[in-house]
N, C-alpha and C. Protein backbone atom coordinates (compact mmCIF):
# COMPACT_ATOMS: atom_id res chain seq x y z
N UNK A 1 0.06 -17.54 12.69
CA UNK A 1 -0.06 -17.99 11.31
C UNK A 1 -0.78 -16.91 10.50
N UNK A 2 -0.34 -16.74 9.26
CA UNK A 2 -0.72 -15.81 8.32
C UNK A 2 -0.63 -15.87 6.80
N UNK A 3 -1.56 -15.55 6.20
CA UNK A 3 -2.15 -15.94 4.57
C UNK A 3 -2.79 -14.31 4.33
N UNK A 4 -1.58 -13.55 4.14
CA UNK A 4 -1.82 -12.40 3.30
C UNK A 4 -1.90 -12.52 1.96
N UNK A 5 -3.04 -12.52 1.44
CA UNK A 5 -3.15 -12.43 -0.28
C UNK A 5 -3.13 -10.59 -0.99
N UNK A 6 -2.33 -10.96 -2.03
CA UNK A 6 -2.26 -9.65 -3.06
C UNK A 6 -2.76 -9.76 -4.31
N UNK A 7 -2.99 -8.68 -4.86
CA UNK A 7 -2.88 -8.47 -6.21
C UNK A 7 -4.09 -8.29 -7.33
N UNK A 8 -4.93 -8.55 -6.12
CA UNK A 8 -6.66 -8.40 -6.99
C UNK A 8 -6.58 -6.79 -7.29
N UNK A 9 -7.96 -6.60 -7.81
CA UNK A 9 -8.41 -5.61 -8.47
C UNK A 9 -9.03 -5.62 -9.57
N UNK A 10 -9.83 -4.53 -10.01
CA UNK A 10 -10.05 -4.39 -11.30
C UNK A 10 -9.55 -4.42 -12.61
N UNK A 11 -9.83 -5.29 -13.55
CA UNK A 11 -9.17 -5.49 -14.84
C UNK A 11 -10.20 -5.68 -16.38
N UNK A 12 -9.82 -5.21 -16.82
CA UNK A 12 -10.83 -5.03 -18.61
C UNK A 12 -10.84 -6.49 -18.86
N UNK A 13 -12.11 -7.26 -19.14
CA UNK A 13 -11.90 -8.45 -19.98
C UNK A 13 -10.61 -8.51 -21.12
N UNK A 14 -9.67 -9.65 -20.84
CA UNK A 14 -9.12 -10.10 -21.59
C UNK A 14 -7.75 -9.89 -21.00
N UNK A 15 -7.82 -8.91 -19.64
CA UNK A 15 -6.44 -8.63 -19.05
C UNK A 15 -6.19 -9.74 -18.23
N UNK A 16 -5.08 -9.56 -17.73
CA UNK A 16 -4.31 -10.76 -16.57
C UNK A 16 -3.73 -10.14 -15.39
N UNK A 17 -3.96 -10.80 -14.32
CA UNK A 17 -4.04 -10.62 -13.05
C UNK A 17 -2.80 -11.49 -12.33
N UNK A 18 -1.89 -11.02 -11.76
CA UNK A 18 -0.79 -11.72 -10.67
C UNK A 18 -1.46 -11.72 -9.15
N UNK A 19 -2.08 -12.92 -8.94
CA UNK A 19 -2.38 -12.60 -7.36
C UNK A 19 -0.79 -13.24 -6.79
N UNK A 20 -0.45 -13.12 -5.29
CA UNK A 20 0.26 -13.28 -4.80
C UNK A 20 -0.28 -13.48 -3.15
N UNK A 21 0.12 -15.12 -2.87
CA UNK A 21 0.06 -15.10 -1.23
C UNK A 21 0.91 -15.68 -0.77
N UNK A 22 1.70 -14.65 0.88
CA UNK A 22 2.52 -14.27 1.24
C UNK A 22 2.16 -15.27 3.05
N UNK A 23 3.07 -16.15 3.20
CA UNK A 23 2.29 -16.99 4.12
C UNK A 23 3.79 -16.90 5.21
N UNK A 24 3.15 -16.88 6.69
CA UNK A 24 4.11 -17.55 7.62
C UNK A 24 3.83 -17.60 9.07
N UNK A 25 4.51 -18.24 9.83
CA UNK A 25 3.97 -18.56 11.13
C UNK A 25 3.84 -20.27 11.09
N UNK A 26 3.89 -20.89 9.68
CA UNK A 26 4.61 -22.66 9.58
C UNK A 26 5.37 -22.91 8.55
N UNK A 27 5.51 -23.99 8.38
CA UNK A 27 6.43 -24.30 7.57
C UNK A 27 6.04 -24.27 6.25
N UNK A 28 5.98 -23.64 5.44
CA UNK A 28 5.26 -23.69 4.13
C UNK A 28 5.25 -24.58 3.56
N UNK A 29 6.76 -25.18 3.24
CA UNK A 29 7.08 -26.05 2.23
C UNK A 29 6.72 -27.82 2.62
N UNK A 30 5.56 -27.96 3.94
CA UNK A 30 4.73 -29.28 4.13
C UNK A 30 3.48 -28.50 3.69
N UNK A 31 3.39 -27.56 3.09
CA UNK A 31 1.73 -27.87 2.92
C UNK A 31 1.55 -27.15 1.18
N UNK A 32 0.43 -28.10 1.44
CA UNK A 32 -0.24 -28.18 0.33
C UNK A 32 -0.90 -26.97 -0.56
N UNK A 33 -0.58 -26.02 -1.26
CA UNK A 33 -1.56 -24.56 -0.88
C UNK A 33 -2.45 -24.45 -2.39
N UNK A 34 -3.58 -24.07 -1.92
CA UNK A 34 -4.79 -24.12 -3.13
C UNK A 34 -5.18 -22.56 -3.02
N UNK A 35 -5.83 -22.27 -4.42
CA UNK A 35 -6.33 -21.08 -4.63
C UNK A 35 -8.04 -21.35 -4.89
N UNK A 36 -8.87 -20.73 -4.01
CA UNK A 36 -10.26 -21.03 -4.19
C UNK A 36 -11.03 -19.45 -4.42
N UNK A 37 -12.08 -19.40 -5.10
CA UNK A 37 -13.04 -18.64 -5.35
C UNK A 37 -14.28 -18.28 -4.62
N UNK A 38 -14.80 -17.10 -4.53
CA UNK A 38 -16.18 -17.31 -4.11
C UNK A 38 -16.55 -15.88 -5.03
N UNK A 39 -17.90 -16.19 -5.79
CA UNK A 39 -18.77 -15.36 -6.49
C UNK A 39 -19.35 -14.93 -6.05
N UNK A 40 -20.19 -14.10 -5.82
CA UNK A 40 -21.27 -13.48 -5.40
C UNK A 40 -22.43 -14.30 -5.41
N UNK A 41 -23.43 -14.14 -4.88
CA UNK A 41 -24.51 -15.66 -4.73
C UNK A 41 -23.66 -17.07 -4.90
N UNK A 42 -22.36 -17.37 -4.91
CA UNK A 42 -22.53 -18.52 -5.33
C UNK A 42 -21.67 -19.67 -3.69
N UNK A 43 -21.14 -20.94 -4.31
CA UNK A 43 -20.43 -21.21 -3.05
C UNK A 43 -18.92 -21.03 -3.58
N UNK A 44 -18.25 -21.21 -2.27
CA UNK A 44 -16.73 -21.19 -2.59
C UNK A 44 -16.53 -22.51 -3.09
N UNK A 45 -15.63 -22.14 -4.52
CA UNK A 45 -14.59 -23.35 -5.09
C UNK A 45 -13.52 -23.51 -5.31
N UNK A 46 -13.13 -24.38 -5.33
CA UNK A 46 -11.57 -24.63 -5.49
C UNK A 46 -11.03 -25.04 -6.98
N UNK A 47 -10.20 -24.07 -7.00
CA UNK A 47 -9.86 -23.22 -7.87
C UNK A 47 -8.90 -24.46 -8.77
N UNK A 48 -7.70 -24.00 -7.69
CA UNK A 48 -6.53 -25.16 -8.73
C UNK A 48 -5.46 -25.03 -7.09
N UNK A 49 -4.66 -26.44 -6.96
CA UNK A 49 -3.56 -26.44 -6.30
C UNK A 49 -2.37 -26.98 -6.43
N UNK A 50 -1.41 -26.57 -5.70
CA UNK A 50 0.05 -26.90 -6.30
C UNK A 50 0.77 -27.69 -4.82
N UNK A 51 0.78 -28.93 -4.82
CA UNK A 51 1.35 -30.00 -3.47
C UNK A 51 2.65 -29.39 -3.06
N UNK A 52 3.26 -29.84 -1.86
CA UNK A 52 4.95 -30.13 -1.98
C UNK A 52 6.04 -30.14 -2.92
N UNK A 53 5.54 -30.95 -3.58
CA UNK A 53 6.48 -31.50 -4.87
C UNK A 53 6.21 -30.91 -5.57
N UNK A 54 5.36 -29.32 -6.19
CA UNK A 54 4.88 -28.86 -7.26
C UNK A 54 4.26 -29.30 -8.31
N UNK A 55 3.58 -30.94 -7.59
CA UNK A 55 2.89 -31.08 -8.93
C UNK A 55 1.28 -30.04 -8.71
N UNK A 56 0.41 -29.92 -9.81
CA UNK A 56 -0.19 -29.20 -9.61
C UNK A 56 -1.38 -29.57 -10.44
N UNK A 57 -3.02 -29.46 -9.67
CA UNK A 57 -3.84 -29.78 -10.74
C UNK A 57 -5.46 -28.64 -10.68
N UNK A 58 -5.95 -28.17 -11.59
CA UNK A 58 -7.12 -27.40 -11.75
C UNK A 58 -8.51 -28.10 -11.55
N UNK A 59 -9.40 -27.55 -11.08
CA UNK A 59 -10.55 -28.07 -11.14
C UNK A 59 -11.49 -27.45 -11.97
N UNK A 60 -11.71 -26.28 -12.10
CA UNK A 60 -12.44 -25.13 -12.64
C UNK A 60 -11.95 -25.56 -14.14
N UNK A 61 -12.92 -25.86 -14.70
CA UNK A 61 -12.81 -26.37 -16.08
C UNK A 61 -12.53 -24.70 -17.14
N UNK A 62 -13.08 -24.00 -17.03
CA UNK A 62 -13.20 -22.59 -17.63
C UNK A 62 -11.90 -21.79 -17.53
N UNK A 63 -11.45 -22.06 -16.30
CA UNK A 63 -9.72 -21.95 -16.32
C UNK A 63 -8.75 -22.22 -16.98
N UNK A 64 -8.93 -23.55 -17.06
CA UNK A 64 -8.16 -24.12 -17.52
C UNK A 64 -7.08 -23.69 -18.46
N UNK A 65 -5.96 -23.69 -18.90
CA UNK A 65 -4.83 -22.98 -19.55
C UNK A 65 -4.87 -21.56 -19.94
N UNK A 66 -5.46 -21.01 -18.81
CA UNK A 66 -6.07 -19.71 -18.41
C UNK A 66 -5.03 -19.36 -17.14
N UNK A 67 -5.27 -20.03 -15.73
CA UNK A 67 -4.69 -19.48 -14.64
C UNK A 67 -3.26 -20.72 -14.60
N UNK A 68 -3.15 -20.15 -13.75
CA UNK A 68 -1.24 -21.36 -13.50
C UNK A 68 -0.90 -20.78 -12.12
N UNK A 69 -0.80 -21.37 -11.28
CA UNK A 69 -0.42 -22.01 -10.29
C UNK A 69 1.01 -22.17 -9.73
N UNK A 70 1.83 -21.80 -8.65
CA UNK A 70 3.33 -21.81 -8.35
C UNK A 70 3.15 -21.23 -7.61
N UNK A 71 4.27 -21.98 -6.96
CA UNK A 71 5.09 -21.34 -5.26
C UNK A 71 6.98 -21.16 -5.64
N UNK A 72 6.86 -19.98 -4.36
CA UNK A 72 8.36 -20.25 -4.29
C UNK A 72 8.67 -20.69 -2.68
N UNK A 73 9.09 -21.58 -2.35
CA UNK A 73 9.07 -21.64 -1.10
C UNK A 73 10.43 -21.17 -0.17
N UNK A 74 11.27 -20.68 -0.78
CA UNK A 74 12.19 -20.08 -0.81
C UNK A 74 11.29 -18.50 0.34
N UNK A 75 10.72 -17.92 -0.45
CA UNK A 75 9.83 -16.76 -0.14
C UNK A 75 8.73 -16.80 0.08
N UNK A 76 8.25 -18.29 0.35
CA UNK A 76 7.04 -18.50 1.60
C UNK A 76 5.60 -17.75 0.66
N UNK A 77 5.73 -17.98 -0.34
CA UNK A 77 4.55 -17.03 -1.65
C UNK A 77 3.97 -18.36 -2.00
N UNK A 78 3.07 -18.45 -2.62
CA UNK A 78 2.21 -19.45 -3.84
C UNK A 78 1.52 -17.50 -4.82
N UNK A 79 1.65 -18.46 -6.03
CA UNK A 79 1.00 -17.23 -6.73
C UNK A 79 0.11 -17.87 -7.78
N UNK A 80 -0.53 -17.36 -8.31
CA UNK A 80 -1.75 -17.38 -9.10
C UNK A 80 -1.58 -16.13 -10.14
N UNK A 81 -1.38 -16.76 -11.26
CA UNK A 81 -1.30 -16.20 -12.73
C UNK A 81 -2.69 -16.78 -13.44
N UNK A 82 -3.48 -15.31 -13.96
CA UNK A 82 -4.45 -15.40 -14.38
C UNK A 82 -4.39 -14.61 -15.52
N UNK A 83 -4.86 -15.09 -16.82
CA UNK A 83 -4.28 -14.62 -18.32
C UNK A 83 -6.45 -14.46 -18.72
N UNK A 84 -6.09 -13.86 -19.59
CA UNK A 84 -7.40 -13.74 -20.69
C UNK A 84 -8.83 -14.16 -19.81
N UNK A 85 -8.77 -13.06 -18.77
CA UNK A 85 -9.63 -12.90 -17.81
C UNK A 85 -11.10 -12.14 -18.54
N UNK A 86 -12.45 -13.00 -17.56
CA UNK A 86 -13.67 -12.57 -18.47
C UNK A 86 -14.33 -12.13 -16.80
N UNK A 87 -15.52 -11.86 -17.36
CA UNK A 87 -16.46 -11.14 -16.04
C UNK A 87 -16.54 -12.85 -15.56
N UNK A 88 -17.17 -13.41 -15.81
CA UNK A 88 -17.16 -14.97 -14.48
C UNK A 88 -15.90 -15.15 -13.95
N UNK A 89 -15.01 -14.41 -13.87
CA UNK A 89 -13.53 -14.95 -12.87
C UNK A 89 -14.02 -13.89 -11.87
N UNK A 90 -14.80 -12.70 -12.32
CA UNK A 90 -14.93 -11.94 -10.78
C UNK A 90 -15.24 -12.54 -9.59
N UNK A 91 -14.44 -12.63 -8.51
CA UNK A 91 -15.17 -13.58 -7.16
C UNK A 91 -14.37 -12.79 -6.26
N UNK A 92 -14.07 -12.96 -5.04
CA UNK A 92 -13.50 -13.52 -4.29
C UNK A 92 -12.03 -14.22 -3.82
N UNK A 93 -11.01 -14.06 -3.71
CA UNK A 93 -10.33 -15.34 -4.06
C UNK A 93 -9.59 -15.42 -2.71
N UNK A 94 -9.28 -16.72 -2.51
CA UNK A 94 -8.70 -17.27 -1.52
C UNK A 94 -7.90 -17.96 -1.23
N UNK A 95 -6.50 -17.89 -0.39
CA UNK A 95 -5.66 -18.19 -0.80
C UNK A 95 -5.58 -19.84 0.80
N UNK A 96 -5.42 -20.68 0.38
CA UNK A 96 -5.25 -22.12 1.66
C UNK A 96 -4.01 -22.68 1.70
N UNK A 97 -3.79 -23.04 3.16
CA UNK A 97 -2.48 -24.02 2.96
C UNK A 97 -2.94 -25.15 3.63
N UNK A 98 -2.64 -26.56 3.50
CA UNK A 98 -3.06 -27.81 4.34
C UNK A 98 -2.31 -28.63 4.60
N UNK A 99 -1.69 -29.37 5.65
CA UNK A 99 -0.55 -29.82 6.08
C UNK A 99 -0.54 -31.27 5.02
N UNK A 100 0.06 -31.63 4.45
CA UNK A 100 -0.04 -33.22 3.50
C UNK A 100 -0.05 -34.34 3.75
N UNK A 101 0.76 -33.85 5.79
CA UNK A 101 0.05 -35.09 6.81
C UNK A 101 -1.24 -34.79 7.66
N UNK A 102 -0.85 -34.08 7.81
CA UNK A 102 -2.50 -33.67 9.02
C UNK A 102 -3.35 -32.26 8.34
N UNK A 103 -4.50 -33.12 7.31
CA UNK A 103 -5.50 -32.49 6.56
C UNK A 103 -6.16 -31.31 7.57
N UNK A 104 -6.03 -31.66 8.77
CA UNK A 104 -6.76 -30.77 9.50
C UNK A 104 -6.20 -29.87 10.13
N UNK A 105 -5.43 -30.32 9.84
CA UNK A 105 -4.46 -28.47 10.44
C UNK A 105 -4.22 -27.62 8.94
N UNK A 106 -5.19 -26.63 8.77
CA UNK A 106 -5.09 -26.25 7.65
C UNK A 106 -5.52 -24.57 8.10
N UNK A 107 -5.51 -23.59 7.04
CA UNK A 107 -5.31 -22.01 7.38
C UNK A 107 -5.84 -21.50 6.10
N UNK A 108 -6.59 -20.25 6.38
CA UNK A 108 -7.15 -19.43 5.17
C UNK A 108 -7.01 -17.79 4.91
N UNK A 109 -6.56 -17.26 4.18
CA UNK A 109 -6.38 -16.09 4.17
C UNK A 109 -7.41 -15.13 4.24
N UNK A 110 -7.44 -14.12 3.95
CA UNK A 110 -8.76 -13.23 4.17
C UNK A 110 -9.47 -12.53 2.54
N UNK A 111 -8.47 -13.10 1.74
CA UNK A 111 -9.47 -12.91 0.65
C UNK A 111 -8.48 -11.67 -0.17
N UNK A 112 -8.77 -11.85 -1.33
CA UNK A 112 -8.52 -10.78 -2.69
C UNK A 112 -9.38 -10.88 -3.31
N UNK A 113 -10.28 -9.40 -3.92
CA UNK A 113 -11.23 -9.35 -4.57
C UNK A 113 -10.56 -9.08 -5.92
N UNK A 114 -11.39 -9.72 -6.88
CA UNK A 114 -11.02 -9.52 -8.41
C UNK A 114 -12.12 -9.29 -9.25
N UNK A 115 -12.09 -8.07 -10.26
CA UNK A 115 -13.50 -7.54 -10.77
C UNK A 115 -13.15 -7.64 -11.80
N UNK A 116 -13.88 -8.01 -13.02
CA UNK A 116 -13.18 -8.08 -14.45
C UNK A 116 -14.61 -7.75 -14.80
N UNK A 117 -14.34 -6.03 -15.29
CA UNK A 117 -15.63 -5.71 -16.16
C UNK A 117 -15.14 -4.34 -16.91
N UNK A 118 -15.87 -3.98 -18.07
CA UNK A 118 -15.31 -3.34 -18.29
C UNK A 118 -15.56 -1.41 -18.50
């Protein structure tokens, strides 16, 4: 099993960021896949996720009609579109998948760093 994430890097406040994670070794299209954060001093959060069925919901209030969320399961990807990026999106990011029957069989990638400064 594998959760290769892409696409971080450095970006000027106000730019936008395509992360991309590239998953396989199960079946993609039973699980659930979320995009989570971790800041520097802070804890990891969860970001925003997109189910089976593509419905999809944010938690990170500051996001909000900021990042967007999608898979293709076709190509075994979930991606993360991040628009009008500020220095607090710098973290960490992490890409999860979780089965929608068995919560506990779940998998984590190794991380994309994202720096937004300028």
């Amino acid at each position: 099993v594998q959760l290769v994430e892409s696409g971080g890097g450095l970006v000027q406040p106000g730019g936008s960021l395509l992360l991309a994670c590239a998953a396989s070794g199960f079946t993609f299209s039973r699980y659930r896949m979320s995009w989570y954060r971790q800041a520097p001093g802070k804890e990891r959060e969860l970001v925003t996720y997109i189910t089976t069925g593509s419905v999809t919901a944010t938690f990170v209030d500051s996001v909000k009609g900021r990042f967007t969320i999608s898979r293709d399961n076709a190509k075994n990807t979930v991606y993360l579109q991040m628009n009008s990026l500020n220095p607090e999106d710098t973290a960490l990011y992490y890409c999860h998948a979780q089965n929608q029957y068995r919560p506990y069989d779940n998998y984590w990638g190794q991380g994309t760093q994202v720096t937004v400064s300028s």
